[in-house]
N, C-alpha and C. Protein backbone atom coordinates (compact mmCIF):
# COMPACT_ATOMS: atom_id res chain seq x y z
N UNK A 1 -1.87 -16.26 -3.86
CA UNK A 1 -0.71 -15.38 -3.73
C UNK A 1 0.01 -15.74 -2.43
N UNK A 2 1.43 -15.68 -2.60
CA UNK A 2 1.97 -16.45 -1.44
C UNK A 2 1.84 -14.43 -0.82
N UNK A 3 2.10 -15.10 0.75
CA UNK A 3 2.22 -14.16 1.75
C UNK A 3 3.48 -13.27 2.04
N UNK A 4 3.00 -11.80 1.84
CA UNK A 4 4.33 -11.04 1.91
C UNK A 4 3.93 -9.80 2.74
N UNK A 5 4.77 -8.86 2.69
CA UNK A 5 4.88 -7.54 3.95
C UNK A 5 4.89 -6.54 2.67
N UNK A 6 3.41 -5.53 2.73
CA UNK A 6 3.29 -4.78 2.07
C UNK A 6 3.49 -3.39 3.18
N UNK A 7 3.92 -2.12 1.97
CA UNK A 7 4.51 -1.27 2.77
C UNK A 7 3.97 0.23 2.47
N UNK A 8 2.69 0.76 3.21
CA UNK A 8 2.14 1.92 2.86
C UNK A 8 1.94 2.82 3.20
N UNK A 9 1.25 4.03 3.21
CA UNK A 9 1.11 5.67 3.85
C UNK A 9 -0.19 5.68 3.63
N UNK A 10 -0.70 5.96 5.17
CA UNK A 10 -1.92 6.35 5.23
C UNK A 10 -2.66 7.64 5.60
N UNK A 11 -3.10 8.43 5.19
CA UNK A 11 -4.04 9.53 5.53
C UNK A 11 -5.26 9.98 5.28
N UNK A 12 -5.97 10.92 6.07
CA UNK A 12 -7.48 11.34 6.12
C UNK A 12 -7.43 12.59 5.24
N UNK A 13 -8.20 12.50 4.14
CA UNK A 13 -8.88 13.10 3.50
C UNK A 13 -10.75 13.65 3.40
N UNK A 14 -11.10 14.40 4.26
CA UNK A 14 -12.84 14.77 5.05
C UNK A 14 -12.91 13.31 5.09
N UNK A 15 -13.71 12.79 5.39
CA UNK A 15 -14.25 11.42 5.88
C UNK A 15 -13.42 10.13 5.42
N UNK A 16 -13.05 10.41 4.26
CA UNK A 16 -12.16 9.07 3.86
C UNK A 16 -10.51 8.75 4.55
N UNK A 17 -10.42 8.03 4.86
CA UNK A 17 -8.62 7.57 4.61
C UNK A 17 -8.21 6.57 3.84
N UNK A 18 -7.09 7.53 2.79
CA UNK A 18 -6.46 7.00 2.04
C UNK A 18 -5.43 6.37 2.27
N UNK A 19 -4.94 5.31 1.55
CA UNK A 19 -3.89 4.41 1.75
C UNK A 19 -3.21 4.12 0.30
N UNK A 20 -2.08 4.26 0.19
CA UNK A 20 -0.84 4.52 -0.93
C UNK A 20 -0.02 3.09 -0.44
N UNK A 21 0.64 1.75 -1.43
CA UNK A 21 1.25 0.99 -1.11
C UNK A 21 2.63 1.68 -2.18
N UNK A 22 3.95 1.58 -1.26
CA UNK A 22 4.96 2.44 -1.75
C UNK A 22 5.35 1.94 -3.08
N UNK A 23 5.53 0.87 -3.24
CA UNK A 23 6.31 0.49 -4.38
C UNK A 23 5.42 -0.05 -4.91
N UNK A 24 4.15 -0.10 -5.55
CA UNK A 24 3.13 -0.47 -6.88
C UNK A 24 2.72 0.79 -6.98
N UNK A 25 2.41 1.77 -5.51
CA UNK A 25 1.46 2.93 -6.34
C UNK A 25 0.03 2.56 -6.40
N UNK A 26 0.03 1.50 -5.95
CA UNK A 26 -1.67 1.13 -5.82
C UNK A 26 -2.15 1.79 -4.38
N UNK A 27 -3.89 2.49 -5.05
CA UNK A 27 -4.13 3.42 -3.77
C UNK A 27 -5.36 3.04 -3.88
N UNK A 28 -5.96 3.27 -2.29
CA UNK A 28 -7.41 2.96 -2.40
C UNK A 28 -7.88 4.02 -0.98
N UNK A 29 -9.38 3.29 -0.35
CA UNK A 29 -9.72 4.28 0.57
C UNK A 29 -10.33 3.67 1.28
N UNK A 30 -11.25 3.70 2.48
CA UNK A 30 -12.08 3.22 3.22
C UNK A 30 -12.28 4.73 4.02
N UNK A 31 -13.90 3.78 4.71
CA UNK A 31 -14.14 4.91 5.85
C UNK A 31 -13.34 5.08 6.87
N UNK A 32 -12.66 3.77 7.51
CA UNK A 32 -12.04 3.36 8.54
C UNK A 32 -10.09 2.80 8.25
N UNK A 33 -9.86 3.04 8.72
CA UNK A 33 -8.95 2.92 9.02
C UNK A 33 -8.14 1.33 8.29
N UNK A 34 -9.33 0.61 8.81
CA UNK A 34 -9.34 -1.12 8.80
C UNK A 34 -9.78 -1.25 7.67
N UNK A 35 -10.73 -0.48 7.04
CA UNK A 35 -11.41 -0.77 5.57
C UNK A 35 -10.67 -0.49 4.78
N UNK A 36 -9.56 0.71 4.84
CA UNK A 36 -8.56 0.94 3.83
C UNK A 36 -7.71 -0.15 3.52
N UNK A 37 -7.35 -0.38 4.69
CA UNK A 37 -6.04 -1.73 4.55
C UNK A 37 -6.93 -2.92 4.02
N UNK A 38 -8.02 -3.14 3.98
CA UNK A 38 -8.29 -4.70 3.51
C UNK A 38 -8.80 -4.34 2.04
N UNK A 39 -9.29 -3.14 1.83
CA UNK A 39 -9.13 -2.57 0.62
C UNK A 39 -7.76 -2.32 -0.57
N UNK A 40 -6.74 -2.23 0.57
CA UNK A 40 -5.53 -1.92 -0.12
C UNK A 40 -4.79 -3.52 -0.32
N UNK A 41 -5.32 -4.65 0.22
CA UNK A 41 -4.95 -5.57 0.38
C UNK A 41 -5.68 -6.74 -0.95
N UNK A 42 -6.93 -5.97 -0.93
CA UNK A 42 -7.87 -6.79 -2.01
C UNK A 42 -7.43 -6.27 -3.45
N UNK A 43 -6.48 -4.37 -3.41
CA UNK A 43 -6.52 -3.99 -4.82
C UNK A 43 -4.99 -4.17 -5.39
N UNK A 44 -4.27 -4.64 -4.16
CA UNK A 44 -2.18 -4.95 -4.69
C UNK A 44 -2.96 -6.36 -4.94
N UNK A 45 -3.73 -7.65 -4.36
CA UNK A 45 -4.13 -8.72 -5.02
C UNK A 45 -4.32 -8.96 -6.35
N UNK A 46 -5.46 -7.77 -6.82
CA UNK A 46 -5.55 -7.85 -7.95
C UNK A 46 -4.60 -7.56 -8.91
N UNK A 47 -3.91 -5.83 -8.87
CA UNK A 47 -2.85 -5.44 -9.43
C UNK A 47 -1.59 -6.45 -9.58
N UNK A 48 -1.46 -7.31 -9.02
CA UNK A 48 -0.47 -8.27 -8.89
C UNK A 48 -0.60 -9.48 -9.97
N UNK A 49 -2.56 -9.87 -10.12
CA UNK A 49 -2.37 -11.01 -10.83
C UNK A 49 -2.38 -10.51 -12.35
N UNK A 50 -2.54 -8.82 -12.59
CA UNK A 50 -2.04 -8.09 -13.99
C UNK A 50 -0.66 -7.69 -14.22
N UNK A 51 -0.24 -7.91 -13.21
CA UNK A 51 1.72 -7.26 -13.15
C UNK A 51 2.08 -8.26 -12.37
N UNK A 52 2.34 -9.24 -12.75
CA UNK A 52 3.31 -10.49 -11.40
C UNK A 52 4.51 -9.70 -11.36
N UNK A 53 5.34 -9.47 -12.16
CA UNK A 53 6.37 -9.26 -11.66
C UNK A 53 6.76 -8.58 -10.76
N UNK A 54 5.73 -7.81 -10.37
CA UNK A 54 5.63 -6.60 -9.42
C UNK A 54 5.63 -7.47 -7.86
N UNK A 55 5.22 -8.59 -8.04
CA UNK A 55 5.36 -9.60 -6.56
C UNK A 55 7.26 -9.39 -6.32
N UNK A 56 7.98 -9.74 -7.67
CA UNK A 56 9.32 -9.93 -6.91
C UNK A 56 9.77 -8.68 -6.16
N UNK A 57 9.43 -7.74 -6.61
CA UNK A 57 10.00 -6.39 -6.32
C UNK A 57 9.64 -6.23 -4.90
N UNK A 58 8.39 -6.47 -4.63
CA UNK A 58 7.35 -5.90 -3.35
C UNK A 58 8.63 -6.95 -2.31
N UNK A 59 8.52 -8.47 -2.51
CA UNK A 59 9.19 -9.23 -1.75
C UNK A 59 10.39 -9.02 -1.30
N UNK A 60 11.38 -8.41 -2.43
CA UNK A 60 12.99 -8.13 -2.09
C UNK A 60 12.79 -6.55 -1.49
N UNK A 61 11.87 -5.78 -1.39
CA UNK A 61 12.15 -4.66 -0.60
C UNK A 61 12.27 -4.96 0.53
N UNK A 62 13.38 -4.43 1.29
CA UNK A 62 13.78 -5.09 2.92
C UNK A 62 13.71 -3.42 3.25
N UNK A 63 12.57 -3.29 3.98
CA UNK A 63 12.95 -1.23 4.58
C UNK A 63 13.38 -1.28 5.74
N UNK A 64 14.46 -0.46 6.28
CA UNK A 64 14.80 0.02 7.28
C UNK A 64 14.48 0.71 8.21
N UNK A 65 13.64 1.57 7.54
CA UNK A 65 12.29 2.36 8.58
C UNK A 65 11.91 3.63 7.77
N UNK A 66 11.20 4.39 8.42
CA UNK A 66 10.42 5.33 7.67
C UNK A 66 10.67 6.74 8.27
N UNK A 67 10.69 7.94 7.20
CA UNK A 67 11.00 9.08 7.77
C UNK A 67 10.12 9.82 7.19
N UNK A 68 10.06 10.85 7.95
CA UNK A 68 9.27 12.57 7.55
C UNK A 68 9.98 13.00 7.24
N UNK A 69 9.80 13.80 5.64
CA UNK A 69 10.90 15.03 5.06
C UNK A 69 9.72 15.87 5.52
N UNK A 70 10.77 17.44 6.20
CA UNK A 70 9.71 18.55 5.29
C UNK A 70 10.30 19.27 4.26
N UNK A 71 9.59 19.78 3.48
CA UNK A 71 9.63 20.55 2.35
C UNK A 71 9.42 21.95 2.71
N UNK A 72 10.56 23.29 2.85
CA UNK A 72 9.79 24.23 3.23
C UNK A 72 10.21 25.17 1.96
């Protein structure tokens, strides 16, 4: 898989943190912080070689930056 800039949200759930990649929707977890991301890195790998096309999409997203809504 050629090399690209994946783009995700991470949070703690009791011991785990979860990690969400925005545009596949692929989610995974680790204990650490570091385990999520190489987790989240090993499961858009896979998801990718069942959905290629999902590589072009991930690649042409160019983000501008990231915001907090709240919802009240």
């Amino acid at each position: 898989m050629n090399e690209m800039e994946l783009h995700a949200v991470i949070w703690k759930e009791e011991d785990m943190y979860i990690i969400k990649e925005t545009v596949t929707g692929v989610t995974t977890q680790g204990k650490t912080i570091e385990e999520a991301i190489e987790n989240l890195k090993e499961a858009v790998s896979l998801y990718l070689e069942e959905v290629p096309e999902a590589m072009e999409e991930i690649k042409a997203l160019k983000p501008i930056g990231a915001v907090s809504v709240e919802i009240t």
